[in-house]
Protein backbone atom coordinates (compact mmCIF):
# COMPACT_ATOMS: atom_id res chain seq x y z
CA UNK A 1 -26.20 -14.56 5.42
CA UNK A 2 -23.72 -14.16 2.95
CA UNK A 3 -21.28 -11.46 2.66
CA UNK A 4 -21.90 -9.53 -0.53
CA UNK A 5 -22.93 -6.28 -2.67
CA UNK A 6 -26.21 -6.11 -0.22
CA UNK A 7 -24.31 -6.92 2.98
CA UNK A 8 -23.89 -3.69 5.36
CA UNK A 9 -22.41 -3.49 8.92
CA UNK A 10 -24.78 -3.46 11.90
CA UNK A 11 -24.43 -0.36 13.36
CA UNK A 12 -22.42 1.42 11.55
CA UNK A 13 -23.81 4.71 11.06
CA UNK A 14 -21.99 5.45 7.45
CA UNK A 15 -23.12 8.69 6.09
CA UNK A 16 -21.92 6.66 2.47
CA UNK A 17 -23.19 3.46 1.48
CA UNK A 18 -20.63 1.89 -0.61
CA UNK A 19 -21.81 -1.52 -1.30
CA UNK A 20 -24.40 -0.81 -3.87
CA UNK A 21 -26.68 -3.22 -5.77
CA UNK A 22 -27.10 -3.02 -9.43
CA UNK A 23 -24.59 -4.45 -12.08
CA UNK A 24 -21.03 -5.17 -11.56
CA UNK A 25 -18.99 -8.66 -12.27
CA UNK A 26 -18.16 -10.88 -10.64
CA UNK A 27 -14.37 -9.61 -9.48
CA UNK A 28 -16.16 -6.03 -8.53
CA UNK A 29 -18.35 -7.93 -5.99
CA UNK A 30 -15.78 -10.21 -4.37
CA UNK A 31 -14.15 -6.87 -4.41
CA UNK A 32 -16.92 -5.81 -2.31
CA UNK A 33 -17.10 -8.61 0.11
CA UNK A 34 -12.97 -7.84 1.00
CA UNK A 35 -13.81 -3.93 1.37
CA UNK A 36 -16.84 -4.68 3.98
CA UNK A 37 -14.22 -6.87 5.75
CA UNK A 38 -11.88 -4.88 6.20
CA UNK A 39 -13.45 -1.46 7.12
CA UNK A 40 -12.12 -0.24 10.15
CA UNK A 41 -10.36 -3.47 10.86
CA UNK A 42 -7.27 -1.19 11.92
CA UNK A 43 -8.53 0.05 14.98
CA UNK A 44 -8.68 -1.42 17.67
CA UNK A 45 -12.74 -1.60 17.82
CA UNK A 46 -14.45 -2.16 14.38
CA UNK A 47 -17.86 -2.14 13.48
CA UNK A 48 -19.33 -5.22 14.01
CA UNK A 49 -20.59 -7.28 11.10
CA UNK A 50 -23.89 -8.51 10.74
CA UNK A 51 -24.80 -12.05 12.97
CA UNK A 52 -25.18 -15.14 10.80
CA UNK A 53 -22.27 -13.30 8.06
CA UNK A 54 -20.18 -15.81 6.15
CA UNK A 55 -17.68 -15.31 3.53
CA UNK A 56 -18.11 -17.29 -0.03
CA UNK A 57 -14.99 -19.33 -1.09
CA UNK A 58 -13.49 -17.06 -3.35
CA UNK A 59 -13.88 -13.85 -1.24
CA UNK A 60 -12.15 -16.13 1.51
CA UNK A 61 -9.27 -16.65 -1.04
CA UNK A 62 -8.57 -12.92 -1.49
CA UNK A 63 -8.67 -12.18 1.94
CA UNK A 64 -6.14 -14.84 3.07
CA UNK A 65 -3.67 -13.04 0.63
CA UNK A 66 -0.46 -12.24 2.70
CA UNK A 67 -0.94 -8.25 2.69
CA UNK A 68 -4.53 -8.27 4.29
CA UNK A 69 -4.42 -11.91 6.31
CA UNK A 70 -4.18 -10.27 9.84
CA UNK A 71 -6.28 -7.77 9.35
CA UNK A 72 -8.91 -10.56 8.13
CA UNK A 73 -8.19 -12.32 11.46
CA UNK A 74 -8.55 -9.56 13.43
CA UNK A 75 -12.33 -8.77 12.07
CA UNK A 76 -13.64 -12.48 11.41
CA UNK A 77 -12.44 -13.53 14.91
CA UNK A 78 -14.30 -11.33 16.32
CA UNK A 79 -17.55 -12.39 14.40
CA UNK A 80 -17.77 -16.40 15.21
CA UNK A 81 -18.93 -18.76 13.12
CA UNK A 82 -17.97 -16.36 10.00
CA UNK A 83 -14.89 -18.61 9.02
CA UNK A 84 -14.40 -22.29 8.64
CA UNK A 85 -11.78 -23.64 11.64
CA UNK A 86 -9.05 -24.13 8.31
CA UNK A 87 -9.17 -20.95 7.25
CA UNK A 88 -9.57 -19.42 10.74
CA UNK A 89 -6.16 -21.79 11.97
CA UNK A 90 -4.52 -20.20 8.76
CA UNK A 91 -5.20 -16.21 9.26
CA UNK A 92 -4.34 -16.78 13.22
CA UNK A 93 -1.09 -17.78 11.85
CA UNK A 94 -0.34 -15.30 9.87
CA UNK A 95 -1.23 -12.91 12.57
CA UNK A 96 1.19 -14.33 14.79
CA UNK A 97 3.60 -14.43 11.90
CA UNK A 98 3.52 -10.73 11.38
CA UNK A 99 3.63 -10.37 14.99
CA UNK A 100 6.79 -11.77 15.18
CA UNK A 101 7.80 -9.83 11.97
CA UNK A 102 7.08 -6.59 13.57
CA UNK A 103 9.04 -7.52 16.49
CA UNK A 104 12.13 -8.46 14.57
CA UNK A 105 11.65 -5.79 12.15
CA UNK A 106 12.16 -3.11 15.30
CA UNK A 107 15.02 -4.31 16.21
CA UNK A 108 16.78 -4.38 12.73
CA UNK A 109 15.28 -0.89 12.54
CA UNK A 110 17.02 0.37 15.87
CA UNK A 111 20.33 -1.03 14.54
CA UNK A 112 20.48 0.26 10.94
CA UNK A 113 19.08 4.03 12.35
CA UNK A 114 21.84 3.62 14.74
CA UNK A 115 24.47 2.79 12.16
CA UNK A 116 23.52 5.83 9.21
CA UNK A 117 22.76 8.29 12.66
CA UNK A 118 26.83 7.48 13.47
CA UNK A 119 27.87 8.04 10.01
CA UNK A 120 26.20 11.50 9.81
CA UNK A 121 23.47 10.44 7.33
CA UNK A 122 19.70 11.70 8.10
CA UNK A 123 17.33 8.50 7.18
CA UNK A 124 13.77 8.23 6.67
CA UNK A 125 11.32 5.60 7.15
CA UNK A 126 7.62 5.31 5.29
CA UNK A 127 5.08 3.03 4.20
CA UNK A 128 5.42 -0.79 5.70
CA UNK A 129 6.52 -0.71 9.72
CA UNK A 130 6.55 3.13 9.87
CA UNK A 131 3.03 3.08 9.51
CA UNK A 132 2.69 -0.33 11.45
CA UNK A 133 4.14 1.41 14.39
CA UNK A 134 1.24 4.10 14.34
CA UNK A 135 -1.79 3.81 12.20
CA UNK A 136 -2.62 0.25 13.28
CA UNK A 137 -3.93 -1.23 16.52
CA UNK A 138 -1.42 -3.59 16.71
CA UNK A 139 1.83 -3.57 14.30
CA UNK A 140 1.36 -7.18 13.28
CA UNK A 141 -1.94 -6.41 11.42
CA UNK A 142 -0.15 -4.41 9.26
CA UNK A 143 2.48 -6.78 7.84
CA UNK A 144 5.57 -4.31 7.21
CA UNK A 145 7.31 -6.44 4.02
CA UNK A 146 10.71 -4.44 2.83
CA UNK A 147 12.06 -2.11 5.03
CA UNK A 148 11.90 1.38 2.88
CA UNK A 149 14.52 4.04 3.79
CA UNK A 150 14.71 7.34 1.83
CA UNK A 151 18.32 9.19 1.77
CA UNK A 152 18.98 12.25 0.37
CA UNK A 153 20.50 11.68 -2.96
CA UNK A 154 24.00 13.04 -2.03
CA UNK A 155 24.09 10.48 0.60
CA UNK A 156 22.93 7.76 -1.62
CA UNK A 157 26.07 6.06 -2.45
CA UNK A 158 27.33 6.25 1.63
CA UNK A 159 23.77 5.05 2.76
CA UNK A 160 24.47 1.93 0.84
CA UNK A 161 28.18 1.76 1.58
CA UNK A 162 27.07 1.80 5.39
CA UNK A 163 24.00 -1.05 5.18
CA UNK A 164 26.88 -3.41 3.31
CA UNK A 165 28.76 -3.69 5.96
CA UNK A 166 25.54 -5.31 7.87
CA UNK A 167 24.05 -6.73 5.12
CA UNK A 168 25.59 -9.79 2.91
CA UNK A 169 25.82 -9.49 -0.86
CA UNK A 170 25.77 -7.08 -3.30
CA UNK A 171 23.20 -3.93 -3.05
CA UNK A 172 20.47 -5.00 -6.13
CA UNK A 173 20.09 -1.71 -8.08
CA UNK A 174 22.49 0.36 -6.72
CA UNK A 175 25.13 1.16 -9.58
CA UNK A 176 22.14 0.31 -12.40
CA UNK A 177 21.38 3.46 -15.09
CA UNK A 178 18.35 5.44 -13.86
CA UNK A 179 17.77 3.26 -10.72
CA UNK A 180 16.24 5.31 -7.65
CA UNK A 181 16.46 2.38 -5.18
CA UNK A 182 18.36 -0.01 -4.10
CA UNK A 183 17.64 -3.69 -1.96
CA UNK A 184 19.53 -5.09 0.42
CA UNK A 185 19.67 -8.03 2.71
CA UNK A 186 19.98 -7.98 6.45
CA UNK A 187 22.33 -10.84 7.57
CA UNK A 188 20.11 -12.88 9.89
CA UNK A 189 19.17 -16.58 10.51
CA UNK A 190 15.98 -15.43 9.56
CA UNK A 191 16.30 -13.28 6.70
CA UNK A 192 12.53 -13.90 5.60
CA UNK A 193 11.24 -12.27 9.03
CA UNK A 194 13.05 -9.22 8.65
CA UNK A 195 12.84 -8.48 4.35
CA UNK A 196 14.96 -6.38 2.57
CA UNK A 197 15.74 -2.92 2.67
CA UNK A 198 14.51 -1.25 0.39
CA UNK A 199 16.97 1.97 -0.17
CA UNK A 200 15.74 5.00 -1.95
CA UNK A 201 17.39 7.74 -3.28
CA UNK A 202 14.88 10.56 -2.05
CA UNK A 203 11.21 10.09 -2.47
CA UNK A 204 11.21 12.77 -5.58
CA UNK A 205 8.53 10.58 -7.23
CA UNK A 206 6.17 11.41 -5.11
CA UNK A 207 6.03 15.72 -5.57
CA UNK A 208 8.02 15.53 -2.07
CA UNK A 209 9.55 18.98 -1.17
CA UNK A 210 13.63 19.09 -0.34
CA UNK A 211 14.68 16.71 1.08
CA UNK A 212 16.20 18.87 4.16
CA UNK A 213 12.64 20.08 4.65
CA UNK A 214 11.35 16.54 4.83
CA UNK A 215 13.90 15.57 7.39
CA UNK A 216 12.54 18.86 9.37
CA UNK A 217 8.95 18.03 9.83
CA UNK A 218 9.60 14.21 10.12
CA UNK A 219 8.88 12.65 13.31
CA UNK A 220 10.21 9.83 15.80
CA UNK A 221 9.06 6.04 14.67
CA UNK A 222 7.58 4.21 17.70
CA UNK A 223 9.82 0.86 18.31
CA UNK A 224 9.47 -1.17 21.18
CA UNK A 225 12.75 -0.50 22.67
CA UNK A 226 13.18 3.07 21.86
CA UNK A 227 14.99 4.08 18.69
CA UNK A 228 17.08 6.89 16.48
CA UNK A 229 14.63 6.49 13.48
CA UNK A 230 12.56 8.99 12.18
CA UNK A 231 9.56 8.71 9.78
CA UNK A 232 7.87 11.42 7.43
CA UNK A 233 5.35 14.15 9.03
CA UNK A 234 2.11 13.02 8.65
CA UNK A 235 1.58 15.83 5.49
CA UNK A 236 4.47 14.63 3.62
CA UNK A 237 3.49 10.60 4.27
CA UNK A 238 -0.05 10.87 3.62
CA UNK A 239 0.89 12.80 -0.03
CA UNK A 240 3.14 9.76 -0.69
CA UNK A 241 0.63 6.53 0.87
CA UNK A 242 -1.78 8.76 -2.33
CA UNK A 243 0.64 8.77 -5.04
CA UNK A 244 1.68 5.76 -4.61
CA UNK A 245 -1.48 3.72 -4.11
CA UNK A 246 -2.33 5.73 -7.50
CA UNK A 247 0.03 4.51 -9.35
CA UNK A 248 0.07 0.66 -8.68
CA UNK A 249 -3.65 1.21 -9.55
CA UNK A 250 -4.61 0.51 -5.75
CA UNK A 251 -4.59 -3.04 -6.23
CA UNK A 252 -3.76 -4.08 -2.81
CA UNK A 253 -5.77 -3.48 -0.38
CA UNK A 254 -3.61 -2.89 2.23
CA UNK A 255 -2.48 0.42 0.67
CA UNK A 256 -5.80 2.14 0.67
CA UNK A 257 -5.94 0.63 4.49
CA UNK A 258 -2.69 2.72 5.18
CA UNK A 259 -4.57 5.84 4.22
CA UNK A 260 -7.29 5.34 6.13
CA UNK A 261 -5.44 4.33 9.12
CA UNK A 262 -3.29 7.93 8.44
CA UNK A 263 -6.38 9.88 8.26
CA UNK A 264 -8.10 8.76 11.72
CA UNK A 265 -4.37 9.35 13.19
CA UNK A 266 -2.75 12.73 11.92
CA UNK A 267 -1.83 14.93 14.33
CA UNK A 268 -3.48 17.77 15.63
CA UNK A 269 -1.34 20.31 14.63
CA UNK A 270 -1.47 18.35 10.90
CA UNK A 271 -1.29 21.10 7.83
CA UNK A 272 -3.20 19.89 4.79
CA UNK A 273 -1.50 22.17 2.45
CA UNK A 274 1.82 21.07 3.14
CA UNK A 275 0.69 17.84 1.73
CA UNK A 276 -0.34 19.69 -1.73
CA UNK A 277 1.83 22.50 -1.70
CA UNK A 278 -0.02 24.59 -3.93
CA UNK A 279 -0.12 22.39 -6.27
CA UNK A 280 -3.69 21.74 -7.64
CA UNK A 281 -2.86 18.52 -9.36
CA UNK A 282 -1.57 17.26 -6.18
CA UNK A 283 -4.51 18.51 -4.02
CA UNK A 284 -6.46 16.80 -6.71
CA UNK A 285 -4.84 13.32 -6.35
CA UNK A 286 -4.92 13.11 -2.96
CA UNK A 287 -8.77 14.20 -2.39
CA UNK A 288 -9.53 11.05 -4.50
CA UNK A 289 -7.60 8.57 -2.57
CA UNK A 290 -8.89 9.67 0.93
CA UNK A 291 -12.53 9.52 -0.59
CA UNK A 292 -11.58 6.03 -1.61
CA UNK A 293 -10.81 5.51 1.95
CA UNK A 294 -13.77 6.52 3.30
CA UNK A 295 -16.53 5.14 0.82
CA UNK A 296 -14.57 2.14 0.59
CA UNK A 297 -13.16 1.77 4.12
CA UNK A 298 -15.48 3.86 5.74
CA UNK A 299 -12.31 6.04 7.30
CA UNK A 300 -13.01 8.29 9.91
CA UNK A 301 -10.72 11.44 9.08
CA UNK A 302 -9.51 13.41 11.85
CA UNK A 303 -11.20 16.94 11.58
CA UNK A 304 -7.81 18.30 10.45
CA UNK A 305 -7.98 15.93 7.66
CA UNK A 306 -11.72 16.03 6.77
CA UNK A 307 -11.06 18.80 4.08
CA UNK A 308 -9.72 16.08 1.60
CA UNK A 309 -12.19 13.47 1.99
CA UNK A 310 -15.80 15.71 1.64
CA UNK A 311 -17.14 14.95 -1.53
CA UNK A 312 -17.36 11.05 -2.76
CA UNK A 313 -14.72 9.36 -4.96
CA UNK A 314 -15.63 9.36 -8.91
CA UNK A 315 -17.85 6.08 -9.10
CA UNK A 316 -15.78 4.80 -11.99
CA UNK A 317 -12.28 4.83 -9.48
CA UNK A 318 -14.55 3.01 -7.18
CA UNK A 319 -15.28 0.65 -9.17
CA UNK A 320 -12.26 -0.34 -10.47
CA UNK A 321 -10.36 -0.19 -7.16
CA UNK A 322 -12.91 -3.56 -6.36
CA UNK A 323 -12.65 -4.84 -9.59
CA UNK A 324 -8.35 -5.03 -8.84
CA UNK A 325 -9.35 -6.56 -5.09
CA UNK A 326 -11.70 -9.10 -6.67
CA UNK A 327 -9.04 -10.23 -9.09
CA UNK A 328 -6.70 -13.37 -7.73
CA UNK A 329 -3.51 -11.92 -6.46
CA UNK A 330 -1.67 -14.05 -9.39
CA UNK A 331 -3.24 -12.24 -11.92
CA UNK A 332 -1.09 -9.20 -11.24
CA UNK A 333 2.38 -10.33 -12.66
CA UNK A 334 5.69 -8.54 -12.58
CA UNK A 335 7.17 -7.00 -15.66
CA UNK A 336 10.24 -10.11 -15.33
CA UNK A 337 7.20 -12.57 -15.44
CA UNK A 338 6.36 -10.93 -18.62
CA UNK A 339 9.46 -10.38 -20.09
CA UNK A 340 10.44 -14.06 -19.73
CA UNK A 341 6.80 -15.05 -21.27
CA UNK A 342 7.96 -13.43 -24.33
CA UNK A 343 11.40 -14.15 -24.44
CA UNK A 344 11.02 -18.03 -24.01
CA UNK A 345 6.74 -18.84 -24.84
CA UNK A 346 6.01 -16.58 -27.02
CA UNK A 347 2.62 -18.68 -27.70
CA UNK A 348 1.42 -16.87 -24.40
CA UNK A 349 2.24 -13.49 -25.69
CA UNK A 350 -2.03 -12.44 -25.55
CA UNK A 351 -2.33 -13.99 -22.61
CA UNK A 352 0.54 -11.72 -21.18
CA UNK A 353 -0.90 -8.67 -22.89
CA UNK A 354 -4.06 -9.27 -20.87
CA UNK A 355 -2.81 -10.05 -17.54
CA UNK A 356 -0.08 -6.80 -18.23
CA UNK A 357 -3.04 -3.97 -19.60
CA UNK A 358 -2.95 -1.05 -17.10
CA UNK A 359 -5.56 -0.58 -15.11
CA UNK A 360 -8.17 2.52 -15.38
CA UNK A 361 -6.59 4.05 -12.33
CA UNK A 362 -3.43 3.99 -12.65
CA UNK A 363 -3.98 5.00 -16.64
CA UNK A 364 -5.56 8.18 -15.42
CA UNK A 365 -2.59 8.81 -12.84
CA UNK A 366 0.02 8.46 -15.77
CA UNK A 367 -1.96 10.13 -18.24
CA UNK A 368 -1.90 13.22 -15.52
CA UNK A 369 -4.58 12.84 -13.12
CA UNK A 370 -7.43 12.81 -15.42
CA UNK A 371 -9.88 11.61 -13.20
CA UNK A 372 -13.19 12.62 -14.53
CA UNK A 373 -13.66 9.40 -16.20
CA UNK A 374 -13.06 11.01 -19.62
CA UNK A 375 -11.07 8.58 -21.93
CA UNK A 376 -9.90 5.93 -19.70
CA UNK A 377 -9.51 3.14 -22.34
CA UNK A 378 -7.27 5.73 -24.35
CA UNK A 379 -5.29 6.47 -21.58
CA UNK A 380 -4.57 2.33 -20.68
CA UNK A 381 -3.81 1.90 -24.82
CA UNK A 382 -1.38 4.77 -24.74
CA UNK A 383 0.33 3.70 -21.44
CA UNK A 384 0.39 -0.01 -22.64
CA UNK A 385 2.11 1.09 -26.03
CA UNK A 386 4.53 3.52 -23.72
CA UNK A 387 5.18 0.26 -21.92
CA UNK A 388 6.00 -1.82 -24.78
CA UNK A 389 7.96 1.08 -26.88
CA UNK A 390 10.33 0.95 -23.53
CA UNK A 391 10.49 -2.91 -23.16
CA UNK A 392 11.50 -3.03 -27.42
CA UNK A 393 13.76 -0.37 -27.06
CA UNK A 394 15.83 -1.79 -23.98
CA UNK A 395 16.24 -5.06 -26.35
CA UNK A 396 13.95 -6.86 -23.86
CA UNK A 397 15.21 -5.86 -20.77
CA UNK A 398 13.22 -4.64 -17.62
């Protein structure tokens, strides 16, 4: 059969049932197809998919996209005659691809620890091959992208004085009004297998405590050839793999994959309200996201973890997490595309509008965590206008 809205896993034993019939479009149901997928396609056993499931063409074309490709692979492989032999050749290779990323990305990873560790600066690795390295069967299903590093901010301006010397051109970001990050380019033959780096001036975005106290609880990365990096504590990297899939509005899937993989791997001495601190808005935020994970996912939270994921997600979030998975990865243009639409066609300002309006979820992050449902469409018209008043009153520049 077909993989859709009244698909479910043989098997599977899911106290939630997230694929539910009734009315939705067509984006929330290809949505669907990508979430049954994907769940559990992390580990290194998944629940098997139902015998005789196929994927329709469009679902096939969302699940090819780069961030979720090997993770595809890994789940369809193991389900034959689910995939055509093209599209089957084409997520092997980006498997392999990533594999090969991961390996390289290690390595760069040993050396630039190594080189901030000699000049007396404390580094910190998260999202991308951090959690790579430990959430995911295999590193290469989760491919890593940028390399992000967090510095404290006194060390900011010596982090990136250090990476220049191993890195060719000019840091992107670094001297700009207001910027909190940096990118940089390894020098390499193959600068596309190991990105950028991607340096940040703390993680203060993301209701982080000190950034001494992060550097306390953090905890070795696992490389393949032993290494000085260090990554966040699980407490301070699941608050930030939240936040942050809240405000891009969750529209990869790969992000909501990274929680899940965090919850089914904290540690047993794991803390959940260092990952809050008190702070109910927080708490709030991040018991959303891991219900996400497991009525979308079907995440298995470690018992240490379980408090933030016992009650189900607010049916409108779920829906519109699908509805942003459903949507061709295109459709989700960068602020340049749109600032050159309107500088140089401005026939295709609507058009622009459209493809720019916030989405519901992360409206209700901006708008302070109003997640109740309550006012949605006010909260995407005010952010859109807060959007626009900033755009006109940087004369156009992003």
């Amino acid at each position: 059969m077909r993989i859709g809205v009244t698909a479910i896993e043989a098997g599977s034993g899911a106290k939630r049932l997230v694929l539910r019939s009734g009315k939705s479009s067509t984006n929330e149901r290809l949505g669907q197809s990508v979430s049954l997928v994907l769940r559990g396609a992390w580990r290194d056993t998944a629940p098997p998919l139902t015998s005789d499931a196929t994927v329709s063409l469009d679902a096939q074309t969302r699940l090819a996209a780069p961030d979720v490709a090997p993770l595809t692979w890994k789940r369809l492989s193991e389900s034959p005659g689910s995939l055509p032999d093209s599209m089957a050749a084409s997520l092997q290779a980006a498997y392999r691809y990533s594999e090969l990323q991961a390996h390289m990305q290690s390595m760069a990873i040993r050396h630039v620890a190594a080189c901030l560790a000699d000049a007396g600066i404390d580094a910190l690795l998260f999202k991308g091959f951090a959690m790579a390295s430990r959430g995911y069967a295999s590193p290469g299903l989760r491919p890593a992208g940028d390399i992000d590093i967090a510095v404290d901010e006194n060390d900011y301006a010596d982090a990136a004085h250090v990476l220049g010397k191993i890195c060719h051109g000019t840091p992107n970001g670094l001297d700009a009004p207001g910027k909190d990050q940096a990118l940089l380019s390894l020098d390499s033959p193959l600068p596309a297998l190991l990105g950028q780096i991607d340096l940040h001036r703390g993680i203060d975005c993301y209701g982080s405590a000190p950034f001494a106290e992060l550097v306390e609880r953090s905890i070795a990365v696992a490389t393949e050839d032993g290494s000085p990096a260090r990554t966040l504590g699980d407490e301070d990297h699941l608050r930030l793999l939240c936040l942050h899939f809240l405000k891009h509005g969750g529209w990869k899937p790969v992000w909501l994959c990274d929680v899940a993989a965090m919850l089914e791997t904290v540690r047993d001495d794991f803390l959940p309200s260092l990952c809050h601190e008190g702070n109910p808005l927080t708490r709030r935020k991040i018991e959303v996201v891991c219900s996400l994970a497991v009525d979308i996912l079907g995440a298995r939270p470690r018992s240490a973890a379980q408090i933030f994921a016992r009650d189900p997600a607010p049916e409108w979030m779920r829906r519109s997490v699908l509805k942003q998975w459903g949507r061709p990865a295109g459709l989700h243009r960068s602020r340049l595309a749109f600032r050159k639409s309107i500088t140089r066609r401005p026939g295709w300002l609507l058009s622009d509008i459209a493809a720019r309006w916030p989405d519901p979820v992360s409206a209700a992050d901006w708008a302070g965590g109003r997640f109740d449902g309550w006012g949605v469409r006010l909260f995407q018209i005010a952010k859109f206008s807060r959007m626009a008043f900033d755009f006109v009153g940087r004369g156009g520049r992003i």
